[in-house]
C-alpha atoms as a PDB file:
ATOM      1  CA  UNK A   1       0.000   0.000   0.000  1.00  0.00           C
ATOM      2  CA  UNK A   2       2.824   2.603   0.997  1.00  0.00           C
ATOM      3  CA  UNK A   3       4.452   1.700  -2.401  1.00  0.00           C
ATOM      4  CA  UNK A   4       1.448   2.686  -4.400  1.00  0.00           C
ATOM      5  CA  UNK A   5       0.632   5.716  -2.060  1.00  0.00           C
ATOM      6  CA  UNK A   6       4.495   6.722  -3.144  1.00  0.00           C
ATOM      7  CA  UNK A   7       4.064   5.664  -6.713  1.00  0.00           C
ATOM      8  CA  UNK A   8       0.869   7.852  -6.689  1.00  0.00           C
ATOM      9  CA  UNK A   9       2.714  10.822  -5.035  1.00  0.00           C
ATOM     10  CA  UNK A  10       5.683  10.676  -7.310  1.00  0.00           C
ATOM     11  CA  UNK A  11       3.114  10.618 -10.446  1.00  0.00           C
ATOM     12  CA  UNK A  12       1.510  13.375  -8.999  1.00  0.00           C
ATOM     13  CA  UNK A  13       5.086  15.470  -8.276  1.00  0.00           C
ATOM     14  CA  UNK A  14       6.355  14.807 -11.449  1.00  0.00           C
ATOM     15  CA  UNK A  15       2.846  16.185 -12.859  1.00  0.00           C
ATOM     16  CA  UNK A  16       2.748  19.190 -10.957  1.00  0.00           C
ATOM     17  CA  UNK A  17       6.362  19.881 -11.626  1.00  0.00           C
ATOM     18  CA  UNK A  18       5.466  19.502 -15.641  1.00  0.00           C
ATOM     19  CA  UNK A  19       2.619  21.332 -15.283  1.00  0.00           C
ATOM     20  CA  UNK A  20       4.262  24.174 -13.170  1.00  0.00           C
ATOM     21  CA  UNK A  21       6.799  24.265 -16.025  1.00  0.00           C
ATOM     22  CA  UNK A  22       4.240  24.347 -18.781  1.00  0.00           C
ATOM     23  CA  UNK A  23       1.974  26.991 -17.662  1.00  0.00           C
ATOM     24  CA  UNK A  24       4.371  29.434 -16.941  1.00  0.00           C
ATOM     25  CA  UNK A  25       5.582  29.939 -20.586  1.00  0.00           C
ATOM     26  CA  UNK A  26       1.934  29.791 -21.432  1.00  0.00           C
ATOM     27  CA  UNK A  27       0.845  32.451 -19.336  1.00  0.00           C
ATOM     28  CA  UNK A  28       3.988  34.542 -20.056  1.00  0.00           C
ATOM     29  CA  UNK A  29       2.427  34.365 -24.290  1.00  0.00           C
ATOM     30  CA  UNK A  30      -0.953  34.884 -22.958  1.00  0.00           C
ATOM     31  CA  UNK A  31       0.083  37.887 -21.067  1.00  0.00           C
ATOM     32  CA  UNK A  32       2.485  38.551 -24.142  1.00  0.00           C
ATOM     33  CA  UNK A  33      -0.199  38.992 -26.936  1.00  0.00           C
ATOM     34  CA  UNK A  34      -2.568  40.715 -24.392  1.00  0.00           C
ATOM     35  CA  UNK A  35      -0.187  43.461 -23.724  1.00  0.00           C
ATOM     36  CA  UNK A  36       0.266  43.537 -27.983  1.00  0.00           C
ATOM     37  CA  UNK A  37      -3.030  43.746 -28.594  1.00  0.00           C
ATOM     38  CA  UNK A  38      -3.844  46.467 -26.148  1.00  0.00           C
ATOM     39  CA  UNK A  39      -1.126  48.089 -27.620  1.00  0.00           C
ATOM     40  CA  UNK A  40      -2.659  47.805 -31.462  1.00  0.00           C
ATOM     41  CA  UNK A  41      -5.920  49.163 -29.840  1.00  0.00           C
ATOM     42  CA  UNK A  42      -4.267  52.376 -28.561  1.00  0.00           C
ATOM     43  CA  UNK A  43      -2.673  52.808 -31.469  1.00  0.00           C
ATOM     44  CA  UNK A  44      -5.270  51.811 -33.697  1.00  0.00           C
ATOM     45  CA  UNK A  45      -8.569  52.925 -32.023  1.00  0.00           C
ATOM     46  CA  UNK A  46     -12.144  52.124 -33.256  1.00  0.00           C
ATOM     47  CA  UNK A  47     -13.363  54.553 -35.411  1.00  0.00           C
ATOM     48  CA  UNK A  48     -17.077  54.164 -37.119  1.00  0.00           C
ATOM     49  CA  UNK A  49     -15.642  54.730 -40.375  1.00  0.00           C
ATOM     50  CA  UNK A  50     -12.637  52.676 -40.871  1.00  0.00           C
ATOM     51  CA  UNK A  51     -12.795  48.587 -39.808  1.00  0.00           C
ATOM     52  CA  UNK A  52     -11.890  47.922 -36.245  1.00  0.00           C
ATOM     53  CA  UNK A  53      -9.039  45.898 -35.392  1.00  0.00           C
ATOM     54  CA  UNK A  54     -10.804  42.472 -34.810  1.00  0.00           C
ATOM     55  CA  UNK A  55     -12.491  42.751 -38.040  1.00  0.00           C
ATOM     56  CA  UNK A  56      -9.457  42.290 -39.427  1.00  0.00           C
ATOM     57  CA  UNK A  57      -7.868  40.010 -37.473  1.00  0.00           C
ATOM     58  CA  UNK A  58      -4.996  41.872 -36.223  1.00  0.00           C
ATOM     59  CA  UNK A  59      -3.963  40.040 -33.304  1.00  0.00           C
ATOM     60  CA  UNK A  60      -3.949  36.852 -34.925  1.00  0.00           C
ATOM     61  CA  UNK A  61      -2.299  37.927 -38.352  1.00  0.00           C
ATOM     62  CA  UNK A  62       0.969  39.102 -36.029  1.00  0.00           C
ATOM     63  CA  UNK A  63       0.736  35.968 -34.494  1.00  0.00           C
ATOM     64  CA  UNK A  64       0.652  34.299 -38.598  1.00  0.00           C
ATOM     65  CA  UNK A  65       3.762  36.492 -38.848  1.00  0.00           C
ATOM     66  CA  UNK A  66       5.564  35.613 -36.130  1.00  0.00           C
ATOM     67  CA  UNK A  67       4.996  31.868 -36.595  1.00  0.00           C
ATOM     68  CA  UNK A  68       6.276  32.043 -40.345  1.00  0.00           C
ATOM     69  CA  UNK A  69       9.681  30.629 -41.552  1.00  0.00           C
ATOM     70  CA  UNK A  70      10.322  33.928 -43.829  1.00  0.00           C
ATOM     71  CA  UNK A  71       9.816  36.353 -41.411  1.00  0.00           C
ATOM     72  CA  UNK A  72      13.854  36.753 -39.777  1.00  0.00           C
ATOM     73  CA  UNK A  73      13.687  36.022 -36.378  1.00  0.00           C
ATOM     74  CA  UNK A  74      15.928  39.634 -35.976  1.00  0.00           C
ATOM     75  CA  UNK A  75      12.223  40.925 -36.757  1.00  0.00           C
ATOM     76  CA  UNK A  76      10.604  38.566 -34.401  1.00  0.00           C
ATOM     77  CA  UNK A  77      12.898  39.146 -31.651  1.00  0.00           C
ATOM     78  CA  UNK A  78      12.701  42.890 -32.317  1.00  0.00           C
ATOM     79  CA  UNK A  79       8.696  42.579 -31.682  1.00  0.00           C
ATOM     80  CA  UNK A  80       9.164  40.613 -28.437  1.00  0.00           C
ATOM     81  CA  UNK A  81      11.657  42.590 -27.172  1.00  0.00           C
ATOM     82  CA  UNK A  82       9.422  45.639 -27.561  1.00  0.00           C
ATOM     83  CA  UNK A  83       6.868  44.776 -25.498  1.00  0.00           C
ATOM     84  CA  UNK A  84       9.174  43.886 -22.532  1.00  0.00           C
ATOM     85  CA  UNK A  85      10.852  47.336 -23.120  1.00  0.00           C
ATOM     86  CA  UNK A  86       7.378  48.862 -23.372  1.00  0.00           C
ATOM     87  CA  UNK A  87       6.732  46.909 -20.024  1.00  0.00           C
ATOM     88  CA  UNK A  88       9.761  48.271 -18.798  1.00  0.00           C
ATOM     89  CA  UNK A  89       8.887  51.703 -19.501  1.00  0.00           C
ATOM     90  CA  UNK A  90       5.714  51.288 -17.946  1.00  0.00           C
ATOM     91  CA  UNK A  91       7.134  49.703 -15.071  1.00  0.00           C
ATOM     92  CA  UNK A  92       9.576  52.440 -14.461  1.00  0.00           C
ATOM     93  CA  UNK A  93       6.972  55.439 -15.235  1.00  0.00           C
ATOM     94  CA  UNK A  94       3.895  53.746 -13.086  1.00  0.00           C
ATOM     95  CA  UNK A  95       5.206  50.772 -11.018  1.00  0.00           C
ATOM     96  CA  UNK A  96       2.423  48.307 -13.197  1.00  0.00           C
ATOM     97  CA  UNK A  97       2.140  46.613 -16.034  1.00  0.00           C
ATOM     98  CA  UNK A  98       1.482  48.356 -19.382  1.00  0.00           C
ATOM     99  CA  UNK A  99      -1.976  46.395 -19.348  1.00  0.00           C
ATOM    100  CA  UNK A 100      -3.037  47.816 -16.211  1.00  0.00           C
ATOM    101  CA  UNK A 101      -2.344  51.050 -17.170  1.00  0.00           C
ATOM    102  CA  UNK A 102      -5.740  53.507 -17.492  1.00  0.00           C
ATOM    103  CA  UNK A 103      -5.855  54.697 -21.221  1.00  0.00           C
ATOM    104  CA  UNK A 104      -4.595  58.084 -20.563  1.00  0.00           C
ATOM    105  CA  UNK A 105      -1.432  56.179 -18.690  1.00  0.00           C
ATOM    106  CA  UNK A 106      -1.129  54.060 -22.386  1.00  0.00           C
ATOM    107  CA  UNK A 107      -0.850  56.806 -24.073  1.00  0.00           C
ATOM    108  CA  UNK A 108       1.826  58.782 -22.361  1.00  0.00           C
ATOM    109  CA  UNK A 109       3.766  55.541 -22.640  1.00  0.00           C
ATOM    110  CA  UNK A 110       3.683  55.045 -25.621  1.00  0.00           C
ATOM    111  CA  UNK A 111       4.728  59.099 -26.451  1.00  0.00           C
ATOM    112  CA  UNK A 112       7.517  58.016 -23.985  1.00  0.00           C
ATOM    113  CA  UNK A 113       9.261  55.261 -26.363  1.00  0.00           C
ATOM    114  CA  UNK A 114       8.113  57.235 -28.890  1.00  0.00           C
ATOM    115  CA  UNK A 115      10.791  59.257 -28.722  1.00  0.00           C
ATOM    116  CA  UNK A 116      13.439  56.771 -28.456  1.00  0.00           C
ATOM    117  CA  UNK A 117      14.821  54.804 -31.745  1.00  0.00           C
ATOM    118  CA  UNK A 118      13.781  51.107 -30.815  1.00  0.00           C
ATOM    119  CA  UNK A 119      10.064  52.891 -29.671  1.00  0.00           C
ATOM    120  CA  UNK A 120       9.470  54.586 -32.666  1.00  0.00           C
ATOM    121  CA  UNK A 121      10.749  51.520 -34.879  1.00  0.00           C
ATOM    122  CA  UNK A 122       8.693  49.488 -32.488  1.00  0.00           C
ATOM    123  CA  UNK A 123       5.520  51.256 -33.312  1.00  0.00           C
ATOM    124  CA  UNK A 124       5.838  51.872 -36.722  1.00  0.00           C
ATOM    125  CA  UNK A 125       6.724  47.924 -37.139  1.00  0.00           C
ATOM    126  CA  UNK A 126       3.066  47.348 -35.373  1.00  0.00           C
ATOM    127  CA  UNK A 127       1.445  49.788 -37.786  1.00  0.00           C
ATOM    128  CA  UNK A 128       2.524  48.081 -40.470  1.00  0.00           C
ATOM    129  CA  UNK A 129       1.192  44.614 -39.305  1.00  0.00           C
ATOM    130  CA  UNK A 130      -1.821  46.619 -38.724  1.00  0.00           C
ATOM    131  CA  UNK A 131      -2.132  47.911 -42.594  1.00  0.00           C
ATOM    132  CA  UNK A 132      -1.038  44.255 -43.227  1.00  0.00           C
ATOM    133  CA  UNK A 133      -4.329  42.785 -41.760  1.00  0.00           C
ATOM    134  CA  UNK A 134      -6.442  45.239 -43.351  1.00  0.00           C
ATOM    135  CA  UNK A 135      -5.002  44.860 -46.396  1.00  0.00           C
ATOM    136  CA  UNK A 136      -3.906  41.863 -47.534  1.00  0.00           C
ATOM    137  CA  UNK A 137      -5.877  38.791 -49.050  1.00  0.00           C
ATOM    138  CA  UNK A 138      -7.872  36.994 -46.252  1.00  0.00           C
ATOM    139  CA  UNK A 139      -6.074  33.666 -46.763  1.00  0.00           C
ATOM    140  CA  UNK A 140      -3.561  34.981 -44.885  1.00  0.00           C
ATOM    141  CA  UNK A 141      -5.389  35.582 -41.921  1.00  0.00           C
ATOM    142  CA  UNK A 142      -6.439  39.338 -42.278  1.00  0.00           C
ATOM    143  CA  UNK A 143      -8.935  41.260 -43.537  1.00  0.00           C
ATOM    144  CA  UNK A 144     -11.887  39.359 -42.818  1.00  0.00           C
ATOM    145  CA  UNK A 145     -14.840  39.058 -45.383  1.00  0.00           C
ATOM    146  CA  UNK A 146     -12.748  41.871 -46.938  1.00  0.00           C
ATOM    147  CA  UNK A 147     -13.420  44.461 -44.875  1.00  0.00           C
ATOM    148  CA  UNK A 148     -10.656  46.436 -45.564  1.00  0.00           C
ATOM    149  CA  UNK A 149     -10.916  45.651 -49.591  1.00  0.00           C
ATOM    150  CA  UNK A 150     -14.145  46.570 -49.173  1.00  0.00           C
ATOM    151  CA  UNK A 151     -13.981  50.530 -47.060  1.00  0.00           C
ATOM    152  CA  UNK A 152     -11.016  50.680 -50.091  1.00  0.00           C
ATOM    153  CA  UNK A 153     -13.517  50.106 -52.919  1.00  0.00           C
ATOM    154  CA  UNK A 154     -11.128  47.576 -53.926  1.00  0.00           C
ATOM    155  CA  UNK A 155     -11.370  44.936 -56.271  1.00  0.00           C
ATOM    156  CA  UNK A 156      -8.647  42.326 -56.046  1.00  0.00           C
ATOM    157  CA  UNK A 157      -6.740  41.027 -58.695  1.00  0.00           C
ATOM    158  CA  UNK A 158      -7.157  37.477 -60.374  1.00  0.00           C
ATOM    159  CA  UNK A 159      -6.484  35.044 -59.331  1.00  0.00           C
ATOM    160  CA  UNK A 160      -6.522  35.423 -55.809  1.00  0.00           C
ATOM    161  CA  UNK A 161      -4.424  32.806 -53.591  1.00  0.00           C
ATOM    162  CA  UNK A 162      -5.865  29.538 -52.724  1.00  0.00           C
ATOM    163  CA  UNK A 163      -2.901  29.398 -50.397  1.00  0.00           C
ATOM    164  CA  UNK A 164      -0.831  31.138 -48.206  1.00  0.00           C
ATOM    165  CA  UNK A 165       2.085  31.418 -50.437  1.00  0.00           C
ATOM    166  CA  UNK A 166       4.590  32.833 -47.640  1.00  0.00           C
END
């Protein structure tokens, strides 16, 4: 009986200790792509006349991006590091967490690294995954139902990608 009871509580330490290993990662990219798309939403804000940021899949075409083989991982590591210098900043400026901050808070951060040369490169790298998403043919992962095509008055050229092709 003892041997099973210590069987059992071996099992469950060596579960725990994956688990405990696991999650932390996990929430580290949760927290991660919360903090980036906070960070498209303050620089991208709704507006009634252009299409909001989840109807054209911003979040989740950055995360295409940074999951594809032709995208350098100088650019990928460039985006991650940003958003632990934003954190930084935020950290340093307010003592919290830039997704904590109130809006106004946001916003003065991001003015902040704004005027330094990773902050500016930082943002306008985000903008441009931003324009991207609105953009660019819904097989790869943006511009839902065409939204942006479609405030545009643009017709696509044929043919259109079956595929993503990058």
């Amino acid at each position: 009986m003892f041997l099973t009871s210590k069987r059992l509580l071996l099992k469950y330490i060596v579960w725990l200790g994956i688990s405990l290993a696991v999650s932390r990662p996990l929430h580290a990219e949760g927290l991660f792509w919360q903090t980036i798309a906070l960070v498209q939403q303050d620089l991208f804000p709704d507006q009634h006349t252009v299409p909001t940021l989840q109807e054209i899949h911003a979040t989740t075409y950055l995360q295409r991006v940074m999951h594809e083989r032709r995208v350098t991982q100088e650019q990928k590591d460039f985006i991650r590091n940003g958003e632990r210098w934003l954190n930084e900043t935020a950290k340093e400026q307010y003592d919290k967490h830039y997704v904590v901050l109130s809006r106004s808070q946001r916003q003065k951060i991001l003015h902040v690294i704004s005027k330094e040369r990773w902050g500016e490169q930082w943002i306008t790298t985000l903008l441009t995954y931003i324009m991207e998403a609105m953009l660019c043919d819904p097989v790869y992962g943006g511009n839902s139902k065409e939204v942006g095509w479609k405030w545009l008055q643009h017709h696509s050229g044929l043919p259109r990608p079956k595929k993503m092709l990058v």
